[in-house]
Protein backbone atom coordinates (compact mmCIF):
# COMPACT_ATOMS: atom_id res chain seq x y z
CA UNK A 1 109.41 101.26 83.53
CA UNK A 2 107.68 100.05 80.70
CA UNK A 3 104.45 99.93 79.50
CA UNK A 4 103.90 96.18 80.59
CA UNK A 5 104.88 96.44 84.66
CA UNK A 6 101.83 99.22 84.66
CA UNK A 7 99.36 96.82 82.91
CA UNK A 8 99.81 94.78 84.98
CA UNK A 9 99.99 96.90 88.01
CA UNK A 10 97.20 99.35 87.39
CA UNK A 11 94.44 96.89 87.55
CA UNK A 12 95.44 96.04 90.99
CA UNK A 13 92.96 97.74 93.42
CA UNK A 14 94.59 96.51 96.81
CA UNK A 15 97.93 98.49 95.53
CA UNK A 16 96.14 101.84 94.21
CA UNK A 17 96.42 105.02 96.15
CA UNK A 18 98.10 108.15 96.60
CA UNK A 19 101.89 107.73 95.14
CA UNK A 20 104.50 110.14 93.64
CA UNK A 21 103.98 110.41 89.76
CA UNK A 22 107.23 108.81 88.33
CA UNK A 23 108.30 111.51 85.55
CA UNK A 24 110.35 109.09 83.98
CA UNK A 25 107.79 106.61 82.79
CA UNK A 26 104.90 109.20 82.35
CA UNK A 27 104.43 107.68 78.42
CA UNK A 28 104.33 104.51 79.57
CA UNK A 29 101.95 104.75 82.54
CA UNK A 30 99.50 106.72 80.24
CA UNK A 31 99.93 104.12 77.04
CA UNK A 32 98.84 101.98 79.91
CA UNK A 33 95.54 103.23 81.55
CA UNK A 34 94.35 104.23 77.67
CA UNK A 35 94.88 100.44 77.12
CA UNK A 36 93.14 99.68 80.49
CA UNK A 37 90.37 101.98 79.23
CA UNK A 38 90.84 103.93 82.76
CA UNK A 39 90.23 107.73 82.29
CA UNK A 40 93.51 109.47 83.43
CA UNK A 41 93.01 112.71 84.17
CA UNK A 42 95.93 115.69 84.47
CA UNK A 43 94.79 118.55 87.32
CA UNK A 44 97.60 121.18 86.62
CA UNK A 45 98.42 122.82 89.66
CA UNK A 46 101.06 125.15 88.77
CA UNK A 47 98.88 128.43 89.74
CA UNK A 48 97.40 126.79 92.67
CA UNK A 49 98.68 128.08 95.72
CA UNK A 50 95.12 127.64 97.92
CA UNK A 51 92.50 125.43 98.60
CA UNK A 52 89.89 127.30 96.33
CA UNK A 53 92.73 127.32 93.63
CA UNK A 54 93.00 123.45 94.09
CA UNK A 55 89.15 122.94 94.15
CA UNK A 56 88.87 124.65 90.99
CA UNK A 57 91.55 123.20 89.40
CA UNK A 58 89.99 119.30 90.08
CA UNK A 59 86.63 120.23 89.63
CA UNK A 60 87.57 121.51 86.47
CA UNK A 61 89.56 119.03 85.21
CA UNK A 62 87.72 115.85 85.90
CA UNK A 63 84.36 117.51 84.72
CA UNK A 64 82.65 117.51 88.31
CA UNK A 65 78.67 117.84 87.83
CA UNK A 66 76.69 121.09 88.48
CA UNK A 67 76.30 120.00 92.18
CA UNK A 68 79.99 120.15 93.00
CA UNK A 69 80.37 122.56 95.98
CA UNK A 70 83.66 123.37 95.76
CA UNK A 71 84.65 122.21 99.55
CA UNK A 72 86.11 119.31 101.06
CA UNK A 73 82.94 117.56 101.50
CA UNK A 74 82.15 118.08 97.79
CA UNK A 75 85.44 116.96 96.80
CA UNK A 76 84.73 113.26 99.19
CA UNK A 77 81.40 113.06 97.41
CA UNK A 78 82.66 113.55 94.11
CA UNK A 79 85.35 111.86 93.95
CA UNK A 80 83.94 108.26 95.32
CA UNK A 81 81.04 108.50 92.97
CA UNK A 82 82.12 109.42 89.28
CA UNK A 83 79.02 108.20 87.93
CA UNK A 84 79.44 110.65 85.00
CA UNK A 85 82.42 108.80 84.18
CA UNK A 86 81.64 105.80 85.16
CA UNK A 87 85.05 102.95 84.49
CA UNK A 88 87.09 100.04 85.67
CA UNK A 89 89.64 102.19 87.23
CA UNK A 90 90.82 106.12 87.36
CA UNK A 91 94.24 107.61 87.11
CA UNK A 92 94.75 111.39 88.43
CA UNK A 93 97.83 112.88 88.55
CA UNK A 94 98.31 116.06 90.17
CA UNK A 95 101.02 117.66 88.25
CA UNK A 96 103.14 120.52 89.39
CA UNK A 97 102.47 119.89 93.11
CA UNK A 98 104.94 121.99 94.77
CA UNK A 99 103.77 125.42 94.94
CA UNK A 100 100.59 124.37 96.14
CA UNK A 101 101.95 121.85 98.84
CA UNK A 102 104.60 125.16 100.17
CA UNK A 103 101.77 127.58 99.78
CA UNK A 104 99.19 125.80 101.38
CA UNK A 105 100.77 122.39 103.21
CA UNK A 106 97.93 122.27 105.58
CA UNK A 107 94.88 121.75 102.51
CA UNK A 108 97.25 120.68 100.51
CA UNK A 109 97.22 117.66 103.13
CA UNK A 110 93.51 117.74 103.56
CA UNK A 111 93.18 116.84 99.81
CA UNK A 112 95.77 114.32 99.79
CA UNK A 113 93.94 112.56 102.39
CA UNK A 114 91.00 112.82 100.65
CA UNK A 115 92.04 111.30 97.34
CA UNK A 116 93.57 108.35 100.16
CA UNK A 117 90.09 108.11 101.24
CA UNK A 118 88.37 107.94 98.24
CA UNK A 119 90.95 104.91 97.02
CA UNK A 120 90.43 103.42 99.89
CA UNK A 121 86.53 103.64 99.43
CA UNK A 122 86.69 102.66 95.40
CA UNK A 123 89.17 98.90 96.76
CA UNK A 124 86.22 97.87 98.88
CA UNK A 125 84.44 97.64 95.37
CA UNK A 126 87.27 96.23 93.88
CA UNK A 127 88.16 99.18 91.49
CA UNK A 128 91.88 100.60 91.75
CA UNK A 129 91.87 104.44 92.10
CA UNK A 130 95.10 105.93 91.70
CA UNK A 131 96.38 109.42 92.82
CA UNK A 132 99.84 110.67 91.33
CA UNK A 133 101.21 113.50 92.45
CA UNK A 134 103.53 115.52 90.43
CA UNK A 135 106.29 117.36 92.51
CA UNK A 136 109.74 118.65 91.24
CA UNK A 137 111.58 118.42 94.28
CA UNK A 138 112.35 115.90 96.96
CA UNK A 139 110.57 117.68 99.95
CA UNK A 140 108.07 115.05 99.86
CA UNK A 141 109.62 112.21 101.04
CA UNK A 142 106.85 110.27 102.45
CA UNK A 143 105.29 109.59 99.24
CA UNK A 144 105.36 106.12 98.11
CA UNK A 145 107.14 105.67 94.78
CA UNK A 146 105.06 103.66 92.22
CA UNK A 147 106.90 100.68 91.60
């Protein structure tokens, strides 16, 4: 996919949520948000293999503020406000998803529904949140495919 089809896509807050990062046209989809001016952040998750791994991991990665508490909860709050990077739209991919998702599948389905809920929460302002996740292998099926 080329740069164009995510310009255009991107900015579209009733389609942003939780999909499976397409490898394939991760140039394009970041040549994209920098043109958007959306912050697109990378959480590596290739160590994680628990939730205090994984809330780590985020909070370090998109800068969380002093207050983050490193628990679910935290990770809600944090994640619908961003006021310390305040912007149009947000692009988070969750690279390397696998180890955490066999180590863990039980948090590793808490956060997932957590970065749902916080797209959810950003579309009723009218601001597209996106959440790409980053797997290797096929065993999540029931992630949409950004298209």
């Amino acid at each position: 996919m080329s740069r164009a089809p995510f310009h255009s896509l991107l900015p579209r807050a009733e389609r942003a949520g939780l999909y499976h990062m397409p490898y394939a046209a991760d140039l394009a989809l970041e040549e994209a948000a920098e043109s958007l001016d959306y912050p697109m952040h990378r959480v590596d998750l290739s160590k994680v293999t628990d939730k205090a791994g994984f809330l780590a991991a985020i909070g370090t990665a998109l800068n969380f503020p002093d207050w983050y508490g490193h628990n679910w909860d935290a990770l809600a709050d944090c994640l619908t406000d961003l006021s310390w990077m305040a912007a149009d739209g947000y692009v988070i991919v969750l690279d390397h998803a696998d180890g955490f998702a066999t180590a863990s599948p039980t948090d590793f389905a808490t956060a997932l529904s957590i970065f749902q809920d916080a797209a959810d929460t950003w579309r009723e302002d009218g601001i597209p949140f996106w959440t790409l996740v980053g797997t290797a292998s096929d065993g999540m099926a029931w992630l949409q495919d950004l298209e």
